[in-house]
Structures are given as C-alpha cells and as structure tokens.
PDB file of N, CA and C in Angstrom:
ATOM      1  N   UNK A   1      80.555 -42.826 163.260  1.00  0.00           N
ATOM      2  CA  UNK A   1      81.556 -43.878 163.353  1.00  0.00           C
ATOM      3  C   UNK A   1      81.837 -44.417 161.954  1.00  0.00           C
ATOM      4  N   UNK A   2      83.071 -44.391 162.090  1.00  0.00           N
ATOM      5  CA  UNK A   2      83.866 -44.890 160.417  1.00  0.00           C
ATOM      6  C   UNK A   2      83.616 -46.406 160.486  1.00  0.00           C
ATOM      7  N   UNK A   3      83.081 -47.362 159.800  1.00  0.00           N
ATOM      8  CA  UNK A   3      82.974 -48.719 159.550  1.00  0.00           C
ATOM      9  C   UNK A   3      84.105 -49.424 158.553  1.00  0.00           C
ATOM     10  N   UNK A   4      84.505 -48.079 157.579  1.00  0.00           N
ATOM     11  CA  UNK A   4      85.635 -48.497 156.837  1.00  0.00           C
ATOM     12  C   UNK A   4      85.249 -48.513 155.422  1.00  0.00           C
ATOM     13  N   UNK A   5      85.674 -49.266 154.467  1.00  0.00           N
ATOM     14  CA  UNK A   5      85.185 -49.703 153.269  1.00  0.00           C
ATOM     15  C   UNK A   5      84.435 -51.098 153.073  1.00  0.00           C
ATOM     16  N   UNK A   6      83.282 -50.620 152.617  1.00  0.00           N
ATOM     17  CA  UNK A   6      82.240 -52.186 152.622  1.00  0.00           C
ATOM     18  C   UNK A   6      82.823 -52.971 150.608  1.00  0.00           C
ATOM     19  N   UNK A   7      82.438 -53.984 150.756  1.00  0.00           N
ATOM     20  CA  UNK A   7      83.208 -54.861 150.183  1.00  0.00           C
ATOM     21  C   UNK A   7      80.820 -54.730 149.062  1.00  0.00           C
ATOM     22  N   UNK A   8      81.724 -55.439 147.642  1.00  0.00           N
ATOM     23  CA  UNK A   8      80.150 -55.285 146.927  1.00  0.00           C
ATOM     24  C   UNK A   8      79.621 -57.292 147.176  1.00  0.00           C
ATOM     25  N   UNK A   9      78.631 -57.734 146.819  1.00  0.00           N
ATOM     26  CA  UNK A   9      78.324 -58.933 147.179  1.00  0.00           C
ATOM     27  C   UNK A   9      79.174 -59.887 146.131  1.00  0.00           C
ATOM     28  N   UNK A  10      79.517 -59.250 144.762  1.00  0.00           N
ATOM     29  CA  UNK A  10      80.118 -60.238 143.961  1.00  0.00           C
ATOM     30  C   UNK A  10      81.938 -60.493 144.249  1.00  0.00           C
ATOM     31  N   UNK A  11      82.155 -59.368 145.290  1.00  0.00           N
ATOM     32  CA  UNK A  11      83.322 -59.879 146.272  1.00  0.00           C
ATOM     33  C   UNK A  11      83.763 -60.175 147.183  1.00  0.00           C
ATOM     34  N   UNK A  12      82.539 -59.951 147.774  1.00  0.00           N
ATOM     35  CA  UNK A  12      82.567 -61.086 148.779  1.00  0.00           C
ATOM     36  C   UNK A  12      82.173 -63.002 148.260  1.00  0.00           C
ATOM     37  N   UNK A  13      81.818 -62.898 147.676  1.00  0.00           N
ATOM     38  CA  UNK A  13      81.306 -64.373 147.205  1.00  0.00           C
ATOM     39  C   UNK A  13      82.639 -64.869 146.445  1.00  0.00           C
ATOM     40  N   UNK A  14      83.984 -64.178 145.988  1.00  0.00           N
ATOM     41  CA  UNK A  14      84.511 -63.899 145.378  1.00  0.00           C
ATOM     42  C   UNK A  14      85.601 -64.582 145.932  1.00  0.00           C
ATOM     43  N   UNK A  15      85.569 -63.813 147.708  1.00  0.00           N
ATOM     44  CA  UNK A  15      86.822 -64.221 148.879  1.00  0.00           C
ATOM     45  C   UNK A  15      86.198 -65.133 149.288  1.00  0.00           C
ATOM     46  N   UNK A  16      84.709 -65.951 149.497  1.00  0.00           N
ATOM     47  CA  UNK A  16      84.580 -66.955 149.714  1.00  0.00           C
ATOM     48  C   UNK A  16      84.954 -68.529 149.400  1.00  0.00           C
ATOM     49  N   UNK A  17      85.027 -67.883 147.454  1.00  0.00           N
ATOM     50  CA  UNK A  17      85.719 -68.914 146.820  1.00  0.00           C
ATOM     51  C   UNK A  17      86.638 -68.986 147.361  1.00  0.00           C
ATOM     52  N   UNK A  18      87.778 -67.828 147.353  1.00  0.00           N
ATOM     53  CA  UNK A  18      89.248 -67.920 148.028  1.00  0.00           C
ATOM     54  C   UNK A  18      89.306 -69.259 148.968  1.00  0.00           C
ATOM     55  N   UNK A  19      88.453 -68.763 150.264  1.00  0.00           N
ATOM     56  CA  UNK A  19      88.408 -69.267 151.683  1.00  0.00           C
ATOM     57  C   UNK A  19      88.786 -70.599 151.367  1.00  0.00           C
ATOM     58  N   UNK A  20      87.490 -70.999 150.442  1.00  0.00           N
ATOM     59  CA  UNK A  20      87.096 -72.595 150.013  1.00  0.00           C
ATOM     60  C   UNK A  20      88.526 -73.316 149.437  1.00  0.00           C
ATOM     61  N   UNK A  21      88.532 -72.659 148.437  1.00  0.00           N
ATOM     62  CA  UNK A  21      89.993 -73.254 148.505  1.00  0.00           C
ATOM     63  C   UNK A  21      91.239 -73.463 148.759  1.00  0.00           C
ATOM     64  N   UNK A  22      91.267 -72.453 149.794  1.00  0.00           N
ATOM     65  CA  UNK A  22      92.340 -72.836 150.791  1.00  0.00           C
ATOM     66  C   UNK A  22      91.965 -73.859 152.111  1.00  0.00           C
ATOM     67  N   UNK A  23      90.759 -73.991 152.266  1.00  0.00           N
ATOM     68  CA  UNK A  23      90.089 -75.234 153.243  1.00  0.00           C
ATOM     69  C   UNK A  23      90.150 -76.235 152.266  1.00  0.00           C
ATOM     70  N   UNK A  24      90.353 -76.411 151.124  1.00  0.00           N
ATOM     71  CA  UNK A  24      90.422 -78.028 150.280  1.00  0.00           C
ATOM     72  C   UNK A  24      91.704 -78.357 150.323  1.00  0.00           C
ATOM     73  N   UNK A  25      93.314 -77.295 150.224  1.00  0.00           N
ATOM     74  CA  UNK A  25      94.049 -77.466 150.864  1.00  0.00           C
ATOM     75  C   UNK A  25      94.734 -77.414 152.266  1.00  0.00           C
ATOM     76  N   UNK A  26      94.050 -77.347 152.938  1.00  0.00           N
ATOM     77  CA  UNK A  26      94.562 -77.406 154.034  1.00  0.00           C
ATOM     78  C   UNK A  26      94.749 -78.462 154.950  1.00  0.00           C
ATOM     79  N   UNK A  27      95.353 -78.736 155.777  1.00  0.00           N
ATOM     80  CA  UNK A  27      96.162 -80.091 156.250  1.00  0.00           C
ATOM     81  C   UNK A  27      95.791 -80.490 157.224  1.00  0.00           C
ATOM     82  N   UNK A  28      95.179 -79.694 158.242  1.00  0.00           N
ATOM     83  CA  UNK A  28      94.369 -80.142 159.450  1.00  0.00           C
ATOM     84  C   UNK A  28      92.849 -79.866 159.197  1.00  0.00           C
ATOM     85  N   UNK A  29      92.095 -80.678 160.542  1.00  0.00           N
ATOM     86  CA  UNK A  29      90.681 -80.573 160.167  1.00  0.00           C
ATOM     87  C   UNK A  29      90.354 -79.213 161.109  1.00  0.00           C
ATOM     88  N   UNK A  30      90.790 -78.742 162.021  1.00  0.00           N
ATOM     89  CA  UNK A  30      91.123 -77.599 162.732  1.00  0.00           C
ATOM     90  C   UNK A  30      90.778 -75.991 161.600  1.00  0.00           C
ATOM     91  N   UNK A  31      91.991 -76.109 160.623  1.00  0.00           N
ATOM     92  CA  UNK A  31      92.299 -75.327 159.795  1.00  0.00           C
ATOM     93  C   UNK A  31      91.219 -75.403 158.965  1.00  0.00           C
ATOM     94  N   UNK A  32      90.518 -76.427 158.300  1.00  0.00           N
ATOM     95  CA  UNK A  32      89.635 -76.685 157.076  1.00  0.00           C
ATOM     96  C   UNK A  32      88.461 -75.872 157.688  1.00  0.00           C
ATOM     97  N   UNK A  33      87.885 -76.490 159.208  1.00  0.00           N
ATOM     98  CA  UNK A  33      86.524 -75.934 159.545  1.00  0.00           C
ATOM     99  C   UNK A  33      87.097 -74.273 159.883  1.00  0.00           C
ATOM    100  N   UNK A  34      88.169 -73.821 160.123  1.00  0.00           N
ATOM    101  CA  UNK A  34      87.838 -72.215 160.039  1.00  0.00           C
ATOM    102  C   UNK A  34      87.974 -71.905 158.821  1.00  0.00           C
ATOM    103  N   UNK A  35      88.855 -72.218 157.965  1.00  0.00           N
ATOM    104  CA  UNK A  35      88.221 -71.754 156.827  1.00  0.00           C
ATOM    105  C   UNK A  35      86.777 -71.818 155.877  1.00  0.00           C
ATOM    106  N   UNK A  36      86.405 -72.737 156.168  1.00  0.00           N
ATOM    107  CA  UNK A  36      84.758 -73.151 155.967  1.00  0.00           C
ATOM    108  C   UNK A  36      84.003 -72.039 156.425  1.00  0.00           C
ATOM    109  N   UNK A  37      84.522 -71.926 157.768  1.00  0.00           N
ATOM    110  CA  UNK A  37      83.098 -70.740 159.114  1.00  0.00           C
ATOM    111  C   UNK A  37      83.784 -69.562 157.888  1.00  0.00           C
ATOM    112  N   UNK A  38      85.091 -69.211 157.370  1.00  0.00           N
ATOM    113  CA  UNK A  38      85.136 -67.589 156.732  1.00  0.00           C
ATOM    114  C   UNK A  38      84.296 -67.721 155.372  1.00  0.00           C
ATOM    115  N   UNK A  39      84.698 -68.693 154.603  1.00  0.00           N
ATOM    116  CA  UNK A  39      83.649 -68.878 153.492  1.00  0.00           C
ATOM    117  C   UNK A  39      82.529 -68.484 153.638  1.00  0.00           C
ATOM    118  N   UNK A  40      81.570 -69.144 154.745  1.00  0.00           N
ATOM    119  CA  UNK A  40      80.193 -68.892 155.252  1.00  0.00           C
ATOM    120  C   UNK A  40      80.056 -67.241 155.914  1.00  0.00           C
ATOM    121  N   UNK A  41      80.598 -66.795 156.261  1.00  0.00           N
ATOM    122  CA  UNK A  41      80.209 -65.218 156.765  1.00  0.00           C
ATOM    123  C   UNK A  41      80.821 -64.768 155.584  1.00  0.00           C
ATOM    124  N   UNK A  42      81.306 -65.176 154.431  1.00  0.00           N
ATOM    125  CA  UNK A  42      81.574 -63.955 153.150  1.00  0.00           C
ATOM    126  C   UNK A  42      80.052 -64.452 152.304  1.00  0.00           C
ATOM    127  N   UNK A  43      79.435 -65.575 152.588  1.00  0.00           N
ATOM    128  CA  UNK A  43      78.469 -65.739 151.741  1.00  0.00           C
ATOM    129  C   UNK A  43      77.273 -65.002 152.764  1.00  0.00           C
ATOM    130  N   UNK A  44      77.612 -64.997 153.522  1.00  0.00           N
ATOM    131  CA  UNK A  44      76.408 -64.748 154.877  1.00  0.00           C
ATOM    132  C   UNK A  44      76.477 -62.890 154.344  1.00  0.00           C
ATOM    133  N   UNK A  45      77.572 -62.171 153.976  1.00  0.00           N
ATOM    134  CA  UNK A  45      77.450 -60.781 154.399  1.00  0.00           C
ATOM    135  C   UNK A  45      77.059 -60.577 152.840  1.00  0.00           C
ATOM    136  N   UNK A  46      77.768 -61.659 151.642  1.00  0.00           N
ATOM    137  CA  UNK A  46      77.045 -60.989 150.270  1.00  0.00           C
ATOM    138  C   UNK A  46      75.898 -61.079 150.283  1.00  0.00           C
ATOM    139  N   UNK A  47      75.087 -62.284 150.414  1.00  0.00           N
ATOM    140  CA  UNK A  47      73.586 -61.930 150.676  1.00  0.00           C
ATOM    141  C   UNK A  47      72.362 -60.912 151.451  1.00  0.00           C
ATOM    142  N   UNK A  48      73.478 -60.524 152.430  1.00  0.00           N
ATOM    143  CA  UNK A  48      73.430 -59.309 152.817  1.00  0.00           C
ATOM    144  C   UNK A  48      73.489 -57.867 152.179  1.00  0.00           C
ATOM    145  N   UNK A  49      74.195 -57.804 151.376  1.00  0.00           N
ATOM    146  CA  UNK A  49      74.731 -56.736 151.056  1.00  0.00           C
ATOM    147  C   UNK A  49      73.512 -56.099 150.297  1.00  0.00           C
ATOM    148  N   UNK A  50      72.990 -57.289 149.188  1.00  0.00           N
ATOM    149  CA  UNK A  50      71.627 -56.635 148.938  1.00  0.00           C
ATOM    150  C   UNK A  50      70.406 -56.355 149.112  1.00  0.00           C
ATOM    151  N   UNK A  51      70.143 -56.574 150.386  1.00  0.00           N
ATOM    152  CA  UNK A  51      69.340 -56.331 151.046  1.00  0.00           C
ATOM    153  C   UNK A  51      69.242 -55.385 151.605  1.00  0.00           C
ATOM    154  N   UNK A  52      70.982 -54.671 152.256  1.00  0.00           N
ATOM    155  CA  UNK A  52      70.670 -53.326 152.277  1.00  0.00           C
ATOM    156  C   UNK A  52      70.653 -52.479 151.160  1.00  0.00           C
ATOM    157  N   UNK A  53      71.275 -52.579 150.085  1.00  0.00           N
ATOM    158  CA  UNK A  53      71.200 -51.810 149.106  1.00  0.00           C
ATOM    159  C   UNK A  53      69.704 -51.301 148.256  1.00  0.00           C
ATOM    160  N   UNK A  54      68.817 -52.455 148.839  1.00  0.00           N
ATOM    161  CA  UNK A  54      67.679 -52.248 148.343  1.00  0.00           C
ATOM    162  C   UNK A  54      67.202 -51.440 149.351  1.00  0.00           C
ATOM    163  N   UNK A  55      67.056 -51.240 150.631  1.00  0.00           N
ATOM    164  CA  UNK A  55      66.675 -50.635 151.561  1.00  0.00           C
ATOM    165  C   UNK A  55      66.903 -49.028 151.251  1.00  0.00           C
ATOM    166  N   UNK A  56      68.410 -49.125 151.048  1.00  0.00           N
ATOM    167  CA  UNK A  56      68.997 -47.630 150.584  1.00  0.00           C
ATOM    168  C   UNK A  56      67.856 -47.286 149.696  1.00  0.00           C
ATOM    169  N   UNK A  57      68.085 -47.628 148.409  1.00  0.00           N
ATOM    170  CA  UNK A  57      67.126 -47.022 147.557  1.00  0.00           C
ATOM    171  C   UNK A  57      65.534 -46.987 147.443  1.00  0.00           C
ATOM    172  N   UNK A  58      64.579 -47.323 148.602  1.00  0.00           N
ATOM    173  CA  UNK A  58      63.628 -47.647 148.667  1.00  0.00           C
ATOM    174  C   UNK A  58      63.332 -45.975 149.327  1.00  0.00           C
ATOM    175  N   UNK A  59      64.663 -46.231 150.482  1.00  0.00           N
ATOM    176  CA  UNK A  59      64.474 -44.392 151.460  1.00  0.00           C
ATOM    177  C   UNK A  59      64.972 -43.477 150.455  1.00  0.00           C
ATOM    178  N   UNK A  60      65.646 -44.031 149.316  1.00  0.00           N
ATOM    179  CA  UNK A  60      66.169 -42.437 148.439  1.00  0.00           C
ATOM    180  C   UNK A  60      64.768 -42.090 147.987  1.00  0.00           C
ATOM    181  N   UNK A  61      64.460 -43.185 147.443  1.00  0.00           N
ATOM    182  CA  UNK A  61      62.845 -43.013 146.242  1.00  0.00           C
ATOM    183  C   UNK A  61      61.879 -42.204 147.729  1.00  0.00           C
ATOM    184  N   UNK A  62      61.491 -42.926 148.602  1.00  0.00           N
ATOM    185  CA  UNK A  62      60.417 -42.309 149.495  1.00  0.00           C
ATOM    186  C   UNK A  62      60.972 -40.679 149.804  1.00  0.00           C
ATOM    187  N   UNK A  63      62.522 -40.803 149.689  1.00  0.00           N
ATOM    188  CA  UNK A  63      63.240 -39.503 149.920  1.00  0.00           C
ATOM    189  C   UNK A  63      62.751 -38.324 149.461  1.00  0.00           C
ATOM    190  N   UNK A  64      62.534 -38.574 148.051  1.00  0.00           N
ATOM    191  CA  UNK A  64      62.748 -38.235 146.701  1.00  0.00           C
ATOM    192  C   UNK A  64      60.829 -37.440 146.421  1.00  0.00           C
ATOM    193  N   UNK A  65      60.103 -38.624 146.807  1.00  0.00           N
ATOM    194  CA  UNK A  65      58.485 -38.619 146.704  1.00  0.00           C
ATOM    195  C   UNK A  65      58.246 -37.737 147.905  1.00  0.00           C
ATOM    196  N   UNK A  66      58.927 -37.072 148.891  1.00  0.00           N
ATOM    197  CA  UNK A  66      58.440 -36.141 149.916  1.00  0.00           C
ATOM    198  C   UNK A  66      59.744 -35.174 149.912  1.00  0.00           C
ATOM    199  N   UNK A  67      59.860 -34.147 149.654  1.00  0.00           N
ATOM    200  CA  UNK A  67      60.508 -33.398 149.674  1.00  0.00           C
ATOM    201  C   UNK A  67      60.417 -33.134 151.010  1.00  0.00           C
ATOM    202  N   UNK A  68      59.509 -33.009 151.683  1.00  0.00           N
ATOM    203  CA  UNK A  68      59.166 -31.966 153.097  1.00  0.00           C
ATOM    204  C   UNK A  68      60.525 -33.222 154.246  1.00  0.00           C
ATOM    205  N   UNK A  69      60.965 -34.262 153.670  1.00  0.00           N
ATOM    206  CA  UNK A  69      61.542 -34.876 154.568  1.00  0.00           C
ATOM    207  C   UNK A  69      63.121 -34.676 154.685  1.00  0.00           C
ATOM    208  N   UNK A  70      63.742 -34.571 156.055  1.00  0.00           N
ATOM    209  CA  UNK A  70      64.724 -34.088 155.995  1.00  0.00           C
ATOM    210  C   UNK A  70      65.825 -35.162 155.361  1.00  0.00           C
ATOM    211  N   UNK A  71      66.824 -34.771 154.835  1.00  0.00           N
ATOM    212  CA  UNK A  71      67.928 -35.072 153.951  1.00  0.00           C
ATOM    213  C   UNK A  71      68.902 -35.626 154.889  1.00  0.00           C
TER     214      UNK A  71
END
C-alpha cells in the first residue's frame, strides 16, 4: 500500500508554524481551535518522524551485522 510522500520533521514543524499563524488570524474561535488541533498533529507527526527514522537505521545496521537475514 502506497502511503504517498512522507513530509521530513523540519517540515512539518515548518506547516505548523503556517497553521499557527493563520489561527492568530483568524476571526472565529471555531476556526482558531482547528487550526491549533493542525498545528498540534504537524508537531505530533515531526516528533515522530524521528523516531522512526532511527528505527530504520537501527534494522539497516542489525541488517547489515547479519547477513544470513533476509533483505
């Protein structure tokens, strides 16, 4: 299954700023708190992001240290 293109953590934190400041302009309190909740899942998935990335390279290295394991 295609997931698409993943975004790196310093852009997601990036579109969070975005979010933020379009919730400092925005005109209802409706509008402000969803933009707030998108801010928070772009900061929620960059902190994420390296966590898997470290994961990745933890299985390349163990990858790497056993040849006998499949690819």
């Amino acid at each position: 299954m295609d997931l698409g293109e993943r975004l790196t953590a310093k852009q997601y934190r990036s579109q969070a700023a975005r979010w933020r400041q379009f919730a400092a302009e925005a005109t209802t309190p409706q509008t402000r708190t969803h933009l707030l909740g998108l801010a928070r899942q772009c900061e929620f998935l960059a902190g994420n992001v390296g966590d898997v990335m470290a994961d990745i390279a933890a299985a390349e290295q163990e990858r790497a240290r056993r040849p006998d394991m499949p690819q």
